[in-house]
N, C-alpha and C. Protein backbone atom coordinates (compact mmCIF):
# COMPACT_ATOMS: atom_id res chain seq x y z
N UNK A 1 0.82 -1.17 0.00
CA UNK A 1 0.00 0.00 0.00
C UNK A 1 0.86 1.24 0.00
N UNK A 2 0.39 2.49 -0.70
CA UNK A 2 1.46 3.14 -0.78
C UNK A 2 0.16 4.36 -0.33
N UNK A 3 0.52 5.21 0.56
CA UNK A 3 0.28 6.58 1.13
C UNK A 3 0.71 8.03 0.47
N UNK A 4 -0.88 8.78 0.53
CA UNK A 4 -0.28 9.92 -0.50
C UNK A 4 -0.52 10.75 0.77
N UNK A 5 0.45 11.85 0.47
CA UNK A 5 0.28 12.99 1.44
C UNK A 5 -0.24 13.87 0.90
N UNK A 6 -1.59 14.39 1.70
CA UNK A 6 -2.30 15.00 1.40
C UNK A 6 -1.68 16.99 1.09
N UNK A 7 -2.32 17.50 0.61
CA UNK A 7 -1.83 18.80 0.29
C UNK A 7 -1.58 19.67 1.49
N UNK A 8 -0.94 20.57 0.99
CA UNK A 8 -0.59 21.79 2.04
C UNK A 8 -1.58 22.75 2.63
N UNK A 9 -1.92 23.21 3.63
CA UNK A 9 -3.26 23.65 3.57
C UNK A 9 -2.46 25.41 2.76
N UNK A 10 -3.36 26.33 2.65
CA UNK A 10 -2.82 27.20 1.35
C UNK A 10 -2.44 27.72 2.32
N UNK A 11 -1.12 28.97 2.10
CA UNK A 11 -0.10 29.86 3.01
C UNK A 11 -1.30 31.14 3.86
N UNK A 12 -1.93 31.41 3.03
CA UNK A 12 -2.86 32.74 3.22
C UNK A 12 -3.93 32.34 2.91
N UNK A 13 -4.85 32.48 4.07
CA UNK A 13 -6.29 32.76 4.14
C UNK A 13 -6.71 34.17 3.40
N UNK A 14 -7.38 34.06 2.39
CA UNK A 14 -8.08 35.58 2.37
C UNK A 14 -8.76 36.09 3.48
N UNK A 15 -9.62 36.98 4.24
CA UNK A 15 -10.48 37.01 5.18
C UNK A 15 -11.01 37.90 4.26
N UNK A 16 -12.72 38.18 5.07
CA UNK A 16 -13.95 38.12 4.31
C UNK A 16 -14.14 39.73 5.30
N UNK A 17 -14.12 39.81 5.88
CA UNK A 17 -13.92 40.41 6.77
C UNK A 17 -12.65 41.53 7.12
N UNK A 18 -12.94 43.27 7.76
CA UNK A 18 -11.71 44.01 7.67
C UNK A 18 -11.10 43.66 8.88
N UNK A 19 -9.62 43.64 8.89
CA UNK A 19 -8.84 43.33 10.05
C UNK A 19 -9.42 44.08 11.52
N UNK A 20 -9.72 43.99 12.50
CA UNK A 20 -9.75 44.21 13.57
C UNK A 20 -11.54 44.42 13.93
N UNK A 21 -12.13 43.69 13.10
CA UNK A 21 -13.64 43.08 13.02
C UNK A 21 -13.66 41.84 13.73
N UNK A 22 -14.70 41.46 14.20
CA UNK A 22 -14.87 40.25 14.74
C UNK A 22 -15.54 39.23 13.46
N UNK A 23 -15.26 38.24 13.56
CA UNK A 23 -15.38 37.45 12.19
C UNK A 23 -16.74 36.55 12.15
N UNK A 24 -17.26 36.66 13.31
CA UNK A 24 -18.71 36.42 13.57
C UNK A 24 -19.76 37.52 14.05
N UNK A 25 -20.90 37.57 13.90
CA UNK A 25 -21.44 38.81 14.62
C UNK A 25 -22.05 38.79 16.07
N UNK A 26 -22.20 39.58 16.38
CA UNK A 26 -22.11 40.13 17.95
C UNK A 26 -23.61 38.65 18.35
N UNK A 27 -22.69 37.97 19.18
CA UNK A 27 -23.85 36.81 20.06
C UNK A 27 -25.09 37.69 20.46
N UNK A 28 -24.89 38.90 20.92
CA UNK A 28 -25.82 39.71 21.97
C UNK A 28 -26.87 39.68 20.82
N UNK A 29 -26.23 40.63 19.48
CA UNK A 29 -27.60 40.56 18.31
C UNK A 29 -28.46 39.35 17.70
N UNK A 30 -27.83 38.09 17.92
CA UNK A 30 -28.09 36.60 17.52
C UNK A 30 -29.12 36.64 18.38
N UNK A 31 -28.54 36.45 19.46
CA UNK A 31 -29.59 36.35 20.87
C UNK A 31 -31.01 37.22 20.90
N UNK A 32 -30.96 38.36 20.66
CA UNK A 32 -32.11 39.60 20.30
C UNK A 32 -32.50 38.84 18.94
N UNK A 33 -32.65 38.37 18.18
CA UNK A 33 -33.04 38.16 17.07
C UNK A 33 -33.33 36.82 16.86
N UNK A 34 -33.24 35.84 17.60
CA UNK A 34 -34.15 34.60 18.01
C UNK A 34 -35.27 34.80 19.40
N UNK A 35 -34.60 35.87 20.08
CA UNK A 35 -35.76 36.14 21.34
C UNK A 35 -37.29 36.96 20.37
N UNK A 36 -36.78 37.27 19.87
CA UNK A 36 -37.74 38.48 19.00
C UNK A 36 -39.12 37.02 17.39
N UNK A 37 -37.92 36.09 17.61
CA UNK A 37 -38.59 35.18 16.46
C UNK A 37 -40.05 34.21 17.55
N UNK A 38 -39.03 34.23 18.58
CA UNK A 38 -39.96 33.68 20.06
C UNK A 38 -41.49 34.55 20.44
N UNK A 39 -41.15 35.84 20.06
CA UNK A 39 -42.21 36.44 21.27
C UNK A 39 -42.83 37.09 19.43
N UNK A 40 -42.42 37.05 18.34
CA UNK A 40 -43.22 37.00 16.96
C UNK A 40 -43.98 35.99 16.42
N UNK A 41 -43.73 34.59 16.75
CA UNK A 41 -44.24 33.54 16.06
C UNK A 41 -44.26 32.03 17.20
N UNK A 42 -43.82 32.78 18.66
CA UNK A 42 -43.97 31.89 19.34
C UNK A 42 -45.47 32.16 20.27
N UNK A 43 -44.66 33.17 20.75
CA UNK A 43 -45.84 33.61 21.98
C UNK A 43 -46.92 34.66 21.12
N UNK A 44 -46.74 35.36 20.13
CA UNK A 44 -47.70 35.93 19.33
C UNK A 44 -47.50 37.37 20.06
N UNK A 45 -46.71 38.31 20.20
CA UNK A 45 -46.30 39.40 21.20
C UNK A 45 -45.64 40.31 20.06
N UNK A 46 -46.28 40.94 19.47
CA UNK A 46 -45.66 41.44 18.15
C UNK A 46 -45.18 43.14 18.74
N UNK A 47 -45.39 43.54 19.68
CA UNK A 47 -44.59 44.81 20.41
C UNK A 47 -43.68 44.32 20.78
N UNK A 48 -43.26 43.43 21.76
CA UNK A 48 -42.05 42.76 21.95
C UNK A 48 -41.13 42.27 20.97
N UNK A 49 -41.78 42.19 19.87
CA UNK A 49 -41.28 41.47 18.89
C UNK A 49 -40.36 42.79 18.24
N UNK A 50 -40.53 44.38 18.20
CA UNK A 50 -40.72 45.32 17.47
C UNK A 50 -39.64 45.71 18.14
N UNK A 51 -39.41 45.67 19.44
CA UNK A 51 -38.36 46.22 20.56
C UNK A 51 -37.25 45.10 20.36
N UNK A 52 -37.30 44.45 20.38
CA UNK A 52 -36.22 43.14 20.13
C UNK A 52 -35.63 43.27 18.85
N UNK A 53 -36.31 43.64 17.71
CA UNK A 53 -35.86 43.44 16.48
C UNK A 53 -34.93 44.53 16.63
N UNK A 54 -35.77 45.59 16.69
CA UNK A 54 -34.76 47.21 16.59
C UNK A 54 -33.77 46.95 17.53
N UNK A 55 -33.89 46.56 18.67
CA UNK A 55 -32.27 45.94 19.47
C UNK A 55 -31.31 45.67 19.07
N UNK A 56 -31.54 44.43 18.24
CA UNK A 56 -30.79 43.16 17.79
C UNK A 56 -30.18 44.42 16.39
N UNK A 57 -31.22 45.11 15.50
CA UNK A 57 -30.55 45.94 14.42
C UNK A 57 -29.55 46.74 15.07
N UNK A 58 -29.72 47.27 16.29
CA UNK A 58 -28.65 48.57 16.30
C UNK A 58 -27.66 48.14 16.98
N UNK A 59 -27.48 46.46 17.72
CA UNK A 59 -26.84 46.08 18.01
C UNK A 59 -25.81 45.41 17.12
N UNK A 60 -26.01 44.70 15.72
CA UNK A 60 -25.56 44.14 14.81
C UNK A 60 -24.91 45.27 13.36
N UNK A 61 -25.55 46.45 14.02
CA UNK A 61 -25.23 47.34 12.95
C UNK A 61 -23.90 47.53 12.34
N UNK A 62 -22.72 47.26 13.39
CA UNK A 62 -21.54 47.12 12.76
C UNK A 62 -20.89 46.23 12.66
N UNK A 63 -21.37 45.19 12.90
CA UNK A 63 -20.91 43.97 12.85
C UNK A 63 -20.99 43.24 11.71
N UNK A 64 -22.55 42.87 11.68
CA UNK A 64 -22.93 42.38 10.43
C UNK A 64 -24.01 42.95 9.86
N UNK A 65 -24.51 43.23 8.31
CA UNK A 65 -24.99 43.97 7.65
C UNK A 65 -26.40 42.90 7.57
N UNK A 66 -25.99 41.67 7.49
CA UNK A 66 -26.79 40.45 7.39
C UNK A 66 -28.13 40.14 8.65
N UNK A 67 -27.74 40.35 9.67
CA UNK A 67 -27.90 40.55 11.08
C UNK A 67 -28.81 41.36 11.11
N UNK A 68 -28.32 42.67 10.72
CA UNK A 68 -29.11 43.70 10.94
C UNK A 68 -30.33 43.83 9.78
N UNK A 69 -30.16 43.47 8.72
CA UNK A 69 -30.47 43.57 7.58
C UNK A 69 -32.30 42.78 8.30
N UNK A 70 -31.76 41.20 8.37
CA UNK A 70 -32.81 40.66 9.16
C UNK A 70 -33.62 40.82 9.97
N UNK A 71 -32.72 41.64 10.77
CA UNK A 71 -33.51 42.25 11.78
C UNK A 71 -35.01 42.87 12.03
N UNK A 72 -34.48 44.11 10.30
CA UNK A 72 -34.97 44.60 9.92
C UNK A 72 -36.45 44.12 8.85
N UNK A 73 -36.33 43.15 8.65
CA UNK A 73 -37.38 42.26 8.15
C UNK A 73 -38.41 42.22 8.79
N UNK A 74 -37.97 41.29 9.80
CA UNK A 74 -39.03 40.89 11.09
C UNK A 74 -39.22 42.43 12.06
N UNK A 75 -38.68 43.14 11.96
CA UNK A 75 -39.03 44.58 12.51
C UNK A 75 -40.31 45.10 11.42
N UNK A 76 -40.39 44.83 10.48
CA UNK A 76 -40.98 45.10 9.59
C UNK A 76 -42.27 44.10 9.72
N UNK A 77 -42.09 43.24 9.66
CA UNK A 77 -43.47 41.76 10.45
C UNK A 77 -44.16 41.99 11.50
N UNK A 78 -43.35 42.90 12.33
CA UNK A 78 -43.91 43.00 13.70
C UNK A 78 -44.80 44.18 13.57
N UNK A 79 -44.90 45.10 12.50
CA UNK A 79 -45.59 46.38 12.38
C UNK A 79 -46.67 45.72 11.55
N UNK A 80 -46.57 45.11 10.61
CA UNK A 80 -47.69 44.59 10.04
C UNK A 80 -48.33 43.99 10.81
N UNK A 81 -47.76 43.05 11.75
CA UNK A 81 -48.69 42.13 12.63
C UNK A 81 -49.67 43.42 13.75
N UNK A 82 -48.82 44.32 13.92
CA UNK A 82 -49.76 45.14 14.53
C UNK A 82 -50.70 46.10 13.74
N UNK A 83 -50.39 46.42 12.82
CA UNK A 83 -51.58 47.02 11.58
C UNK A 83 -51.16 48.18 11.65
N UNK A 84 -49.35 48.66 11.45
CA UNK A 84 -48.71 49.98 11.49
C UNK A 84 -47.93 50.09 9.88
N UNK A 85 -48.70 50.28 9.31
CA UNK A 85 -48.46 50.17 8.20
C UNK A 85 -47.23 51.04 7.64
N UNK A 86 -47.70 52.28 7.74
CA UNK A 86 -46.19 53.15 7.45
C UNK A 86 -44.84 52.94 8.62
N UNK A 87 -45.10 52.09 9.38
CA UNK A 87 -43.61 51.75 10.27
C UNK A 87 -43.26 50.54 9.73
N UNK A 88 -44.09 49.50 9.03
CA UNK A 88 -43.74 49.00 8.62
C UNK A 88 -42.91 48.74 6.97
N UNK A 89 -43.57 50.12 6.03
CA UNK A 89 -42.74 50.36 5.02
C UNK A 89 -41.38 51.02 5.40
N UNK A 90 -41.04 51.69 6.50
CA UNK A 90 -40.16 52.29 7.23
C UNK A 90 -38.78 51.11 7.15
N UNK A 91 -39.36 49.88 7.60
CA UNK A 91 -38.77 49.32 8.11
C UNK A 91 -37.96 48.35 7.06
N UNK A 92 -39.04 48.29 5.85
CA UNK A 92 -38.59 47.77 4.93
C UNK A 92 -37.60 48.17 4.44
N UNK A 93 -38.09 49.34 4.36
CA UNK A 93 -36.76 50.19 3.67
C UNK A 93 -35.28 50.42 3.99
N UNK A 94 -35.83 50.04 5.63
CA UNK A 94 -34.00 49.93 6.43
C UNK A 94 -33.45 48.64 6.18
N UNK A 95 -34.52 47.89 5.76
CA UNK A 95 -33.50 46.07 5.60
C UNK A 95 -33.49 46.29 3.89
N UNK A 96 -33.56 47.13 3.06
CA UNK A 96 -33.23 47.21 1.83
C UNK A 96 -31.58 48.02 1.87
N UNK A 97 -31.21 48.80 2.75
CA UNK A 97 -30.32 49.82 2.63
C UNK A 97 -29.05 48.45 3.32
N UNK A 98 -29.59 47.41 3.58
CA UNK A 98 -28.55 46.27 4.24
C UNK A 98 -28.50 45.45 3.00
């Protein structure tokens, strides 16, 4: 039997990400943005849902664009679910600018 040695892993990583960023986004905004999916589609609490989202956005805002972007979705769900119609085009419009 003869053994191949597998490759070199490559010298340089590109990163995706600017140097002195954290390369994941902020746990705290993760956390606000599954609590907010809980009290939107769990418990049916769509003000809670509205305060959590906008949290989790201004918390993720520099972190990740993705994060916040989402945020901004379901910030946007939570105004419809309450029948706030222009906060909810508001809102759209902030997870379009992500």
């Amino acid at each position: 039997m003869s053994t191949t040695t597998p490759p070199a892993p490559p010298t340089s990583i590109r990163r995706s990400v600017p140097r002195g960023k954290p390369a994941t986004p902020s746990p705290t905004a993760n956390a606000l943005l599954r609590k907010s999916y809980l009290a939107l589609y769990g418990t049916k609490q769509p003000t809670a849902g509205v305060a959590l989202t906008a949290r989790a956005a201004a918390v993720s805002r520099n972190d990740s664009q993705v994060i916040s972007g989402l945020a901004q979705l379901h910030r946007a769900e939570a105004h419809a679910m309450l029948g706030q119609a222009r906060d909810c085009s508001d809102a759209l419009g902030a997870a379009e600018d992500h």
